[in-house]
PDB file of N, CA and C in Angstrom:
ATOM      1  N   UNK A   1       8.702  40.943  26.787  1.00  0.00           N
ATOM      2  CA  UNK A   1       9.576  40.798  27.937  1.00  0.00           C
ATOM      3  C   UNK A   1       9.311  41.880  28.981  1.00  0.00           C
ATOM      4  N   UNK A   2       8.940  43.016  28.470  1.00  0.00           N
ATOM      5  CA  UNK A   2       8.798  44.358  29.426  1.00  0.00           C
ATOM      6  C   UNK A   2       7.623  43.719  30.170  1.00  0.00           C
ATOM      7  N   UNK A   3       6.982  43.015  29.986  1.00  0.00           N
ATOM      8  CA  UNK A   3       5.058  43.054  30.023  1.00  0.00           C
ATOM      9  C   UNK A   3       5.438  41.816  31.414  1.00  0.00           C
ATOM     10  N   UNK A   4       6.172  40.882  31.424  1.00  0.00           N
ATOM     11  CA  UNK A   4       6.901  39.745  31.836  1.00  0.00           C
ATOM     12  C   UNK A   4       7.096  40.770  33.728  1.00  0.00           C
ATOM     13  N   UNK A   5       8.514  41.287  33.111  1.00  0.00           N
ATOM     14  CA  UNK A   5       9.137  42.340  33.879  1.00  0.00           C
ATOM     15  C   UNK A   5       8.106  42.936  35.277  1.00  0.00           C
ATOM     16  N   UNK A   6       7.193  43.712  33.935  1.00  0.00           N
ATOM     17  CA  UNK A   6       6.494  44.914  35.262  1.00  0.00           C
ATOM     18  C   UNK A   6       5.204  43.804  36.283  1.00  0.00           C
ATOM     19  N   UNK A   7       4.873  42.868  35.609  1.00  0.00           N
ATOM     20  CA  UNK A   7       4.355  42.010  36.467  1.00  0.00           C
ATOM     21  C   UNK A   7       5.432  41.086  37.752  1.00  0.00           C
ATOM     22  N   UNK A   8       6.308  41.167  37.230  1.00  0.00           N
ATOM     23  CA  UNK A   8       6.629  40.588  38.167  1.00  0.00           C
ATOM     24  C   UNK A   8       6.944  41.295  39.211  1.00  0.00           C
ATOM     25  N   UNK A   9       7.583  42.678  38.961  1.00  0.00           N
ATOM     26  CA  UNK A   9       7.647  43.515  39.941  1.00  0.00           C
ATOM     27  C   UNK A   9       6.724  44.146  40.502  1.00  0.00           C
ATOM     28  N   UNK A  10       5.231  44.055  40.454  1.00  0.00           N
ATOM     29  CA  UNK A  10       3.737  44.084  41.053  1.00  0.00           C
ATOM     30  C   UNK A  10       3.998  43.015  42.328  1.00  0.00           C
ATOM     31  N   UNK A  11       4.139  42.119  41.519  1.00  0.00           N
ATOM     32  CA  UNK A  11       4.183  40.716  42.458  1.00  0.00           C
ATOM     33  C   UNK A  11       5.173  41.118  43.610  1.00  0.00           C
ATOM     34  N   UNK A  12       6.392  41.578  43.495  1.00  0.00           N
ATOM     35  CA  UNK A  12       6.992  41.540  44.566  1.00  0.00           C
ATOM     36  C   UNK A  12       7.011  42.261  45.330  1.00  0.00           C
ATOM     37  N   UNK A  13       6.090  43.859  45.085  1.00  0.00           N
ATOM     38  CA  UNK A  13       5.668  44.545  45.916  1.00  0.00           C
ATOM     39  C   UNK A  13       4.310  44.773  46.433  1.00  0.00           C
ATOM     40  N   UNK A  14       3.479  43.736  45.909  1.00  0.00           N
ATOM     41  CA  UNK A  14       2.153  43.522  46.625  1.00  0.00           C
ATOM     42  C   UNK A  14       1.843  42.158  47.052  1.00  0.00           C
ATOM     43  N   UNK A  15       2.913  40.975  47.038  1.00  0.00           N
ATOM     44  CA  UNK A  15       2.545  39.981  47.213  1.00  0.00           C
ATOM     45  C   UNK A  15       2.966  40.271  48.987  1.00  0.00           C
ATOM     46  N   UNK A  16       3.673  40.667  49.259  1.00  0.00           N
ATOM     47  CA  UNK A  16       4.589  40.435  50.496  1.00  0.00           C
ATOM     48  C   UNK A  16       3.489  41.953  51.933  1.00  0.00           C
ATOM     49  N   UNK A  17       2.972  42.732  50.781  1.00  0.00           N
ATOM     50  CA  UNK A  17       1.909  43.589  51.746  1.00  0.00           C
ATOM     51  C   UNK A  17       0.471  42.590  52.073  1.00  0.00           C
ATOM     52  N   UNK A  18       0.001  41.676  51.385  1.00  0.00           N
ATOM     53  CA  UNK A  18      -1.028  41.273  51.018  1.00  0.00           C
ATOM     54  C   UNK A  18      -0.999  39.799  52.087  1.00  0.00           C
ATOM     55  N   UNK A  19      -0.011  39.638  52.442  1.00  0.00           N
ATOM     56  CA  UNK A  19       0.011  38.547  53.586  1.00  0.00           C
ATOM     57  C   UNK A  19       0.743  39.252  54.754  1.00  0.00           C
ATOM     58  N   UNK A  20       2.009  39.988  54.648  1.00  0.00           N
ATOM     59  CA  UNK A  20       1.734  40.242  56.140  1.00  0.00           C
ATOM     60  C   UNK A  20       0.798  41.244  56.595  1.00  0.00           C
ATOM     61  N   UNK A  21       0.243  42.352  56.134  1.00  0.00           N
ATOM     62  CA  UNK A  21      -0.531  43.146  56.680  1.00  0.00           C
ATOM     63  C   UNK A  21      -1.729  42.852  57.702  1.00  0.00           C
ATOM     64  N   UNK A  22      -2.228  41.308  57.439  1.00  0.00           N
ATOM     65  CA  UNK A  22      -3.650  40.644  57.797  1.00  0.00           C
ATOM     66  C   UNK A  22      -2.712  39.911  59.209  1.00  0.00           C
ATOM     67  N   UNK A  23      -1.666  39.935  58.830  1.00  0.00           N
ATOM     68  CA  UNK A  23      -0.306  38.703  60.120  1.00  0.00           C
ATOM     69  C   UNK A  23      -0.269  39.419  61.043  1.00  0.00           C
ATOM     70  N   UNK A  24       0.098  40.936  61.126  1.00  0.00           N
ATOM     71  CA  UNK A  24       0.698  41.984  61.420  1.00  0.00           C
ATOM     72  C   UNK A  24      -0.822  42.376  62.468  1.00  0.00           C
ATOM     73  N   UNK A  25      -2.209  42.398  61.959  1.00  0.00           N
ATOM     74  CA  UNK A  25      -3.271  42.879  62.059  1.00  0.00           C
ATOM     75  C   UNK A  25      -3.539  41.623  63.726  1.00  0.00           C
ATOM     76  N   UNK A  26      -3.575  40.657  63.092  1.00  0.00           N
ATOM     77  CA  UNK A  26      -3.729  39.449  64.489  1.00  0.00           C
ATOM     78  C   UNK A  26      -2.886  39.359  65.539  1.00  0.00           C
ATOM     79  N   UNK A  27      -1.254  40.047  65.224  1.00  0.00           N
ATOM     80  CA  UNK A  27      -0.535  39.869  66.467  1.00  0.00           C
ATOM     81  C   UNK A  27      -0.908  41.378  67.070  1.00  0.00           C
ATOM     82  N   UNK A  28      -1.294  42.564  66.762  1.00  0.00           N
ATOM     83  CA  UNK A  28      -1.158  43.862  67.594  1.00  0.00           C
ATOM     84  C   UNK A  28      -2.424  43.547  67.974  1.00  0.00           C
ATOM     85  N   UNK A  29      -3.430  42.813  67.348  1.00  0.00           N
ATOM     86  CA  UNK A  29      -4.751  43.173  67.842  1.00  0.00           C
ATOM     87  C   UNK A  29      -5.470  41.707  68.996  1.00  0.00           C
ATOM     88  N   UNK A  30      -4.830  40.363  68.922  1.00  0.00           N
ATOM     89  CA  UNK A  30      -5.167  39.168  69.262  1.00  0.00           C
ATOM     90  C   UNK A  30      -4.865  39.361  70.554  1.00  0.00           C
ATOM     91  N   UNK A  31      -5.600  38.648  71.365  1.00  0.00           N
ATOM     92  CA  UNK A  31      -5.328  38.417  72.596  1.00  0.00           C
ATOM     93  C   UNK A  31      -6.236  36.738  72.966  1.00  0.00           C
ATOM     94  N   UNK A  32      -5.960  35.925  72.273  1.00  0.00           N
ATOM     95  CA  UNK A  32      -6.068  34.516  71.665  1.00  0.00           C
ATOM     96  C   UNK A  32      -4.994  33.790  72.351  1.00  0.00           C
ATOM     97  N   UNK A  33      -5.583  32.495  72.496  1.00  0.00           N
ATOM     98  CA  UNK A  33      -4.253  31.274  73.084  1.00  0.00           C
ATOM     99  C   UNK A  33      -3.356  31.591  71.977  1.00  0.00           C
ATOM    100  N   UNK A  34      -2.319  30.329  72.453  1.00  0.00           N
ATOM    101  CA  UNK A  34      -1.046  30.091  71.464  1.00  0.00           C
ATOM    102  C   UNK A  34      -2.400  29.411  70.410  1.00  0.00           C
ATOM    103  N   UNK A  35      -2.760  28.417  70.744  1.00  0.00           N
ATOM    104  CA  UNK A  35      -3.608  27.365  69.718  1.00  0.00           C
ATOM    105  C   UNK A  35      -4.612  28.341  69.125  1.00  0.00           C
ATOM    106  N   UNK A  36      -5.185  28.922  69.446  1.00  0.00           N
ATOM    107  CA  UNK A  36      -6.321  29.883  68.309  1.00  0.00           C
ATOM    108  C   UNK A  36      -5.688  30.887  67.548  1.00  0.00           C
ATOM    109  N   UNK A  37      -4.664  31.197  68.049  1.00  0.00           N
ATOM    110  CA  UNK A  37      -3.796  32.253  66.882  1.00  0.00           C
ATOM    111  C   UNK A  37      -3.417  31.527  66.093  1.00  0.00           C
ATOM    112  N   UNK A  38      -2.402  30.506  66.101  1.00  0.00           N
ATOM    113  CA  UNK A  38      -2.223  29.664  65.277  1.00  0.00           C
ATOM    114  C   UNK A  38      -3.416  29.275  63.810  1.00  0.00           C
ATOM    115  N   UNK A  39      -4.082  29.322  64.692  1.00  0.00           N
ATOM    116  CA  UNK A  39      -5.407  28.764  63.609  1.00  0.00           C
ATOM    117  C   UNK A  39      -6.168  29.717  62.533  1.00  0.00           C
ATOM    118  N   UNK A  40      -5.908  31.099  63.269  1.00  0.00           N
ATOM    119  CA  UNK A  40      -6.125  32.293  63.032  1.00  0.00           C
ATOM    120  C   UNK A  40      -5.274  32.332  62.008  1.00  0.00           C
ATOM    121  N   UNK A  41      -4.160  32.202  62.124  1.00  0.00           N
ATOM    122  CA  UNK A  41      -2.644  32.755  60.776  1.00  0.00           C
ATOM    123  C   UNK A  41      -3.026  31.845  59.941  1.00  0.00           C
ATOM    124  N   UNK A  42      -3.051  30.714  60.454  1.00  0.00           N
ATOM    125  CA  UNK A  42      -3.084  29.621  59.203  1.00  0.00           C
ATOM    126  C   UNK A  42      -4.438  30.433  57.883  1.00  0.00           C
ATOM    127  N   UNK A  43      -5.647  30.277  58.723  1.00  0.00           N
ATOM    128  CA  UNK A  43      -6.900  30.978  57.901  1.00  0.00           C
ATOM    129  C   UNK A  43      -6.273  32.010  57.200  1.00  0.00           C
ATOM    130  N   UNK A  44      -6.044  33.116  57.925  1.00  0.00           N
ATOM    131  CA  UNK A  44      -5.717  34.396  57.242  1.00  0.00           C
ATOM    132  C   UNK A  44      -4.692  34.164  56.057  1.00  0.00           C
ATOM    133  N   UNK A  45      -3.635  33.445  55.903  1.00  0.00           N
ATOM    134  CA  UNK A  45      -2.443  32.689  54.911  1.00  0.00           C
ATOM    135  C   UNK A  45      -3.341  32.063  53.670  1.00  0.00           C
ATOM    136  N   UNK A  46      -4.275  31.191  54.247  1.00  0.00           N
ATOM    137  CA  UNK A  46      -5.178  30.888  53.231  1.00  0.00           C
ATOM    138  C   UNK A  46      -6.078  32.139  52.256  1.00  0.00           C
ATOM    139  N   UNK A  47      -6.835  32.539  53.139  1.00  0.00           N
ATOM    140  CA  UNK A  47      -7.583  33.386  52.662  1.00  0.00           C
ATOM    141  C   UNK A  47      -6.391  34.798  51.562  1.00  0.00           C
ATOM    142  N   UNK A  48      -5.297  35.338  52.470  1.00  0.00           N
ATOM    143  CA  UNK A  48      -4.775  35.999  51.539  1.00  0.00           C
ATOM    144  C   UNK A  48      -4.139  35.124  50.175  1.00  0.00           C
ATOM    145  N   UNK A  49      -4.224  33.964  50.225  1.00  0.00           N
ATOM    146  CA  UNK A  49      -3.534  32.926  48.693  1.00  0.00           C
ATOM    147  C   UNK A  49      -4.730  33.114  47.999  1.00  0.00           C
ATOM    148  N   UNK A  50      -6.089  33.068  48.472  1.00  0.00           N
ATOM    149  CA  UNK A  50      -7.269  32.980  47.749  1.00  0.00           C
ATOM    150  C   UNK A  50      -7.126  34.135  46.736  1.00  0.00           C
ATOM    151  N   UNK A  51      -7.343  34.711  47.521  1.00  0.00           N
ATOM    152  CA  UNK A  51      -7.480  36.706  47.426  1.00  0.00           C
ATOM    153  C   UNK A  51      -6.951  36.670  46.599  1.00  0.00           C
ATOM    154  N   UNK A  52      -5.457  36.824  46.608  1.00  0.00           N
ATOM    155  CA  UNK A  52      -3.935  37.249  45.611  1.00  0.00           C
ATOM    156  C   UNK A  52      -4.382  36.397  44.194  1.00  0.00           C
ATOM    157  N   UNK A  53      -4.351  35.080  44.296  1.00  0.00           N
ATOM    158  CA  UNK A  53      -4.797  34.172  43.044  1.00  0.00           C
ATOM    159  C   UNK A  53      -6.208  35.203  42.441  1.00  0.00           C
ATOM    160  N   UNK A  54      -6.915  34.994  43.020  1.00  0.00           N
ATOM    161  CA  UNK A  54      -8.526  35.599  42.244  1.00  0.00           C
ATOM    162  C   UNK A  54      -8.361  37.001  42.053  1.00  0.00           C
ATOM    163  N   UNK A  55      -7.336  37.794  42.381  1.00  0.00           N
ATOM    164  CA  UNK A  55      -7.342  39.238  42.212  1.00  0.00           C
ATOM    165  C   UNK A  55      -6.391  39.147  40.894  1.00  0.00           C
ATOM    166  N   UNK A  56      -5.320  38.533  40.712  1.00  0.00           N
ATOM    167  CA  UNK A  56      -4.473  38.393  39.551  1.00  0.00           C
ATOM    168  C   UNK A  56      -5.041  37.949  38.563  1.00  0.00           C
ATOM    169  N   UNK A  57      -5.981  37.010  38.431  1.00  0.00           N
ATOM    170  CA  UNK A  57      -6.633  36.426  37.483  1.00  0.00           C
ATOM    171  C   UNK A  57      -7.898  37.884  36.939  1.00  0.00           C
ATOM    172  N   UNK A  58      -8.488  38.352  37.425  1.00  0.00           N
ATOM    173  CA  UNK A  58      -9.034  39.445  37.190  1.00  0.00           C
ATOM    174  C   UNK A  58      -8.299  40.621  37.066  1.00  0.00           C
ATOM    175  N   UNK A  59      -7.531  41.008  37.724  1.00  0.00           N
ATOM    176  CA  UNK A  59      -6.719  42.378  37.100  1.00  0.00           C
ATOM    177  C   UNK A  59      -5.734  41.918  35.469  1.00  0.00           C
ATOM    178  N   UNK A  60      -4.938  40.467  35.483  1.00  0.00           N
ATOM    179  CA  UNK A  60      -4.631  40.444  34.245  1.00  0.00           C
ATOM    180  C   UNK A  60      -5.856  40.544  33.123  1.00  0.00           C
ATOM    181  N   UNK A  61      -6.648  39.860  33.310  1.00  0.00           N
ATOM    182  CA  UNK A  61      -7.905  40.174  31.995  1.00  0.00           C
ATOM    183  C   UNK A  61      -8.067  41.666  31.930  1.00  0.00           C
ATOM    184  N   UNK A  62      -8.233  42.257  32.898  1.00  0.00           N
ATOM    185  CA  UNK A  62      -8.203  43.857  33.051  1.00  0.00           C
ATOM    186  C   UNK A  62      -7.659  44.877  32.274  1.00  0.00           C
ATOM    187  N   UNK A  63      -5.994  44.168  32.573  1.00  0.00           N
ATOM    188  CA  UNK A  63      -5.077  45.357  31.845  1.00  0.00           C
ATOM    189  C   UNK A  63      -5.261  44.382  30.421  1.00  0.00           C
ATOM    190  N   UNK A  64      -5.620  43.465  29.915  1.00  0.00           N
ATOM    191  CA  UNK A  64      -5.484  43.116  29.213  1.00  0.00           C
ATOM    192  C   UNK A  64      -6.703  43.787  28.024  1.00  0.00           C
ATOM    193  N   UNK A  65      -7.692  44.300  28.655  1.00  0.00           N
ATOM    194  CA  UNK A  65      -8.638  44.972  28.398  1.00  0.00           C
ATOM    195  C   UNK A  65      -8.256  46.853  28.021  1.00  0.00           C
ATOM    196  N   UNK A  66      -7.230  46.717  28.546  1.00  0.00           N
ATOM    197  CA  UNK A  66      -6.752  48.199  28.827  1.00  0.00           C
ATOM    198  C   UNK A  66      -7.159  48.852  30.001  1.00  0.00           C
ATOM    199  N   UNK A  67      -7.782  48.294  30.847  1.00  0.00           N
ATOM    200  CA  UNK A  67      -8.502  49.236  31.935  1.00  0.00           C
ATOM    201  C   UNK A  67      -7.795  49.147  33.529  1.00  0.00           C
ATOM    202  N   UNK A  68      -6.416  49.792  33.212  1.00  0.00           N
ATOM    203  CA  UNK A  68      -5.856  49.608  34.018  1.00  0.00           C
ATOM    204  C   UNK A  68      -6.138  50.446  35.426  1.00  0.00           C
ATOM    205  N   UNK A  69      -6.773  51.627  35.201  1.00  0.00           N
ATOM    206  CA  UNK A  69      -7.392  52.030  37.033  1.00  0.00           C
ATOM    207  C   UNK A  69      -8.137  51.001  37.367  1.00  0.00           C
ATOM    208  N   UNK A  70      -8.965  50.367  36.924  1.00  0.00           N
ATOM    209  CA  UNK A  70      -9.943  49.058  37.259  1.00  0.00           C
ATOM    210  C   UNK A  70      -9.097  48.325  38.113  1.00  0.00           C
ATOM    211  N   UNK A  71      -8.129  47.750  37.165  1.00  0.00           N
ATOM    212  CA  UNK A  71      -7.189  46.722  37.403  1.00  0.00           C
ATOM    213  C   UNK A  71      -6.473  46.917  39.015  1.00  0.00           C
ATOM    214  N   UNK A  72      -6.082  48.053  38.973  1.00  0.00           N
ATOM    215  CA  UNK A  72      -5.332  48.387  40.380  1.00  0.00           C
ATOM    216  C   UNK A  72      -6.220  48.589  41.351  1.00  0.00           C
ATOM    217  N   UNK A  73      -7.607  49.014  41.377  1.00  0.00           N
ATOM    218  CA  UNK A  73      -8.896  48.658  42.429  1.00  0.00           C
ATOM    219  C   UNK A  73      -9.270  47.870  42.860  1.00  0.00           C
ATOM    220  N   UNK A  74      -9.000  47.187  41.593  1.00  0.00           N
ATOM    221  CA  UNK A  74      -9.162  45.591  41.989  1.00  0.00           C
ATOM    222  C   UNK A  74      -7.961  44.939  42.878  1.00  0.00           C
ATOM    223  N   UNK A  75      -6.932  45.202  42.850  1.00  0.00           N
ATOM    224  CA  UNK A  75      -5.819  44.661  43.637  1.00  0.00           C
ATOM    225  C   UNK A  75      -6.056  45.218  45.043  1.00  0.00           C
ATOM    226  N   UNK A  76      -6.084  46.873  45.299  1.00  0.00           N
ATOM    227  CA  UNK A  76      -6.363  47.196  46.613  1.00  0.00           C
ATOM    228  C   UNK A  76      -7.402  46.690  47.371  1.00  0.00           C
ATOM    229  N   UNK A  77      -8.161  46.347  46.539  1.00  0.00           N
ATOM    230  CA  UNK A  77      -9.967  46.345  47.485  1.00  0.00           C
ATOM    231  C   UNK A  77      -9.923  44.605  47.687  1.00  0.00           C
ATOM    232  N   UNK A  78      -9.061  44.104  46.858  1.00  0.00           N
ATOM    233  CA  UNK A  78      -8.616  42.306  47.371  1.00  0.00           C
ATOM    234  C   UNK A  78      -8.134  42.482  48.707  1.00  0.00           C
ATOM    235  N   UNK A  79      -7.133  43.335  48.909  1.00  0.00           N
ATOM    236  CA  UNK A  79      -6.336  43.172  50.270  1.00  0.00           C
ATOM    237  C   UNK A  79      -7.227  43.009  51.392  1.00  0.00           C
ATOM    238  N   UNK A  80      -8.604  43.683  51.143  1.00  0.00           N
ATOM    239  CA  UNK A  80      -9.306  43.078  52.360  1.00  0.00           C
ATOM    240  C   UNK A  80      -9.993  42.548  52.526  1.00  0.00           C
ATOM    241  N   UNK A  81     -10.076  41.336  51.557  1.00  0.00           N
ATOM    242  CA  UNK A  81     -10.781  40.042  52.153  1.00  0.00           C
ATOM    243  C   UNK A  81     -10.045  38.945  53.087  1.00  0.00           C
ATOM    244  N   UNK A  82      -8.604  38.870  53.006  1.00  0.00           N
ATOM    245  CA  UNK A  82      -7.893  38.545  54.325  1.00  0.00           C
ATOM    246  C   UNK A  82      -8.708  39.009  55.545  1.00  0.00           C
ATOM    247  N   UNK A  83      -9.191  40.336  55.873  1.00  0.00           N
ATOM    248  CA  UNK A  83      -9.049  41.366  56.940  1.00  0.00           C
ATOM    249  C   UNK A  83     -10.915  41.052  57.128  1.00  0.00           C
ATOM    250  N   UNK A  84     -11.641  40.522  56.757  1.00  0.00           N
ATOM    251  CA  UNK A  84     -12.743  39.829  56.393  1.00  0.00           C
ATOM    252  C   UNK A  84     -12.965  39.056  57.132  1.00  0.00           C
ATOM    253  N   UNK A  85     -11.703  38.055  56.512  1.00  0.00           N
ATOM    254  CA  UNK A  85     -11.795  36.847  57.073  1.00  0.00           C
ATOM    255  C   UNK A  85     -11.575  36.182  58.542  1.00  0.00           C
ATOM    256  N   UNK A  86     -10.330  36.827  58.814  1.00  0.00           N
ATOM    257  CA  UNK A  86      -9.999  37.529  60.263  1.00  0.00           C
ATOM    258  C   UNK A  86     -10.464  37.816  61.290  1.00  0.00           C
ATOM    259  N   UNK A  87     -11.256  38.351  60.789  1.00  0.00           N
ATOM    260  CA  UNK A  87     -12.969  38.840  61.619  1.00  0.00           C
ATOM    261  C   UNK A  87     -13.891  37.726  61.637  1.00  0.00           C
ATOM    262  N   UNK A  88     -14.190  37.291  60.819  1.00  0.00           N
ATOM    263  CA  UNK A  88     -15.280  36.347  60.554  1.00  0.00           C
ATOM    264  C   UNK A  88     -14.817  35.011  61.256  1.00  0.00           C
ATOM    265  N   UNK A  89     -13.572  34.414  60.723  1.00  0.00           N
ATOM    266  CA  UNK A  89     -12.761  33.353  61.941  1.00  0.00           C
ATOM    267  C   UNK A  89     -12.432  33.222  63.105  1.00  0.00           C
ATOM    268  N   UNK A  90     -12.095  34.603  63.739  1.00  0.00           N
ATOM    269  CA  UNK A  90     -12.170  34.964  64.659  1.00  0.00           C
ATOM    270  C   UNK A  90     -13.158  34.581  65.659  1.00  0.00           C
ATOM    271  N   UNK A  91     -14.145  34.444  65.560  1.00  0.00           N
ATOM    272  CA  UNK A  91     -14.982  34.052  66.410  1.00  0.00           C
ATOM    273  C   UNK A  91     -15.487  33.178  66.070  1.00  0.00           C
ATOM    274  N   UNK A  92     -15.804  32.930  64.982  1.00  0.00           N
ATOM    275  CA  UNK A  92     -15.736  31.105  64.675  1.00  0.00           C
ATOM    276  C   UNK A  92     -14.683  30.053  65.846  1.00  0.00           C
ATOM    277  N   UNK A  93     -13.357  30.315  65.338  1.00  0.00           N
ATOM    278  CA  UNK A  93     -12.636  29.873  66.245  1.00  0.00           C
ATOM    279  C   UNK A  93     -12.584  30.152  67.629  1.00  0.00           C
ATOM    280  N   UNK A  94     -12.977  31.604  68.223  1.00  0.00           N
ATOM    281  CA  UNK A  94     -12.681  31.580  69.418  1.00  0.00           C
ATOM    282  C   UNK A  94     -13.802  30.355  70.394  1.00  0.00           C
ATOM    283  N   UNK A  95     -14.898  30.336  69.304  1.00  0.00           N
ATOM    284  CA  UNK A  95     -16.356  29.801  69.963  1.00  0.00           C
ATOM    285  C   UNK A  95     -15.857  28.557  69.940  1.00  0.00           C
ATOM    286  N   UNK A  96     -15.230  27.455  68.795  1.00  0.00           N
ATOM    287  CA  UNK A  96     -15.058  26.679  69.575  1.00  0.00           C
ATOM    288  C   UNK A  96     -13.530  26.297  70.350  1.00  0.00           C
ATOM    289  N   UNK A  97     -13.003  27.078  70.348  1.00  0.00           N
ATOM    290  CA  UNK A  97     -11.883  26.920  71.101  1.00  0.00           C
ATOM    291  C   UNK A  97     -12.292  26.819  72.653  1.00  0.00           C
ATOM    292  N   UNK A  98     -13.878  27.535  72.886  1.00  0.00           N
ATOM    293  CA  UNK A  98     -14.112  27.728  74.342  1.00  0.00           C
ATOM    294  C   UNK A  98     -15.455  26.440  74.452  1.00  0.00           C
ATOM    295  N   UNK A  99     -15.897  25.651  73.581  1.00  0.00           N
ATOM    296  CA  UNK A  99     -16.811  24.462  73.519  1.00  0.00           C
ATOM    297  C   UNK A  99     -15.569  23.236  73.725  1.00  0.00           C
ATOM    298  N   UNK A 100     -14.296  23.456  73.551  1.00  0.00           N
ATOM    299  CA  UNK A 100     -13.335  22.301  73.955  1.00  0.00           C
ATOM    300  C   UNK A 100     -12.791  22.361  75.468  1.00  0.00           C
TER     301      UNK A 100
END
């Protein structure tokens, strides 16, 4: 039950950094239509569900391994493939937002 517990309370303090931080990153830094930001959040929402899923699935085998500094490297160094992606969509989208 403890094991239950401390995961879940991981979850509720890295699930909620791990999507807005990349949200947070596109509105101070975008200067994008209404329609390419949009498209922008949506990606970035995706990409951080990717992230979060494939980082949990590897840090549980982790601690399950015992190697729990691993485990938590692995969670930080996920957070920025959102911030990746962001970048990389970014101009994907802006290019064709400006071919329409």
């Amino acid at each position: 039950m403890d094991s239950l517990i401390t995961w879940l309370i991981i979850i509720a303090f890295y699930a909620p950094l791990h999507y807005l931080l990349p949200l947070l990153v596109l509105f101070i830094t975008g200067r994008e239509s209404e329609v390419v930001r949009r498209r922008l959040m949506r990606r970035a929402v995706i990409d951080s569900t990717l992230s979060l899923v494939g980082a949990f699935v590897i840090v549980i085998y982790f601690v399950e391994q015992g190697m729990m500094l691993t485990a938590m490297l692995i969670l930080l160094l996920s957070m920025l493939y959102p911030f990746i992606g962001i970048w990389r969509h970014r101009r994907e989208i802006a290019a064709q937002a400006d071919a329409e």
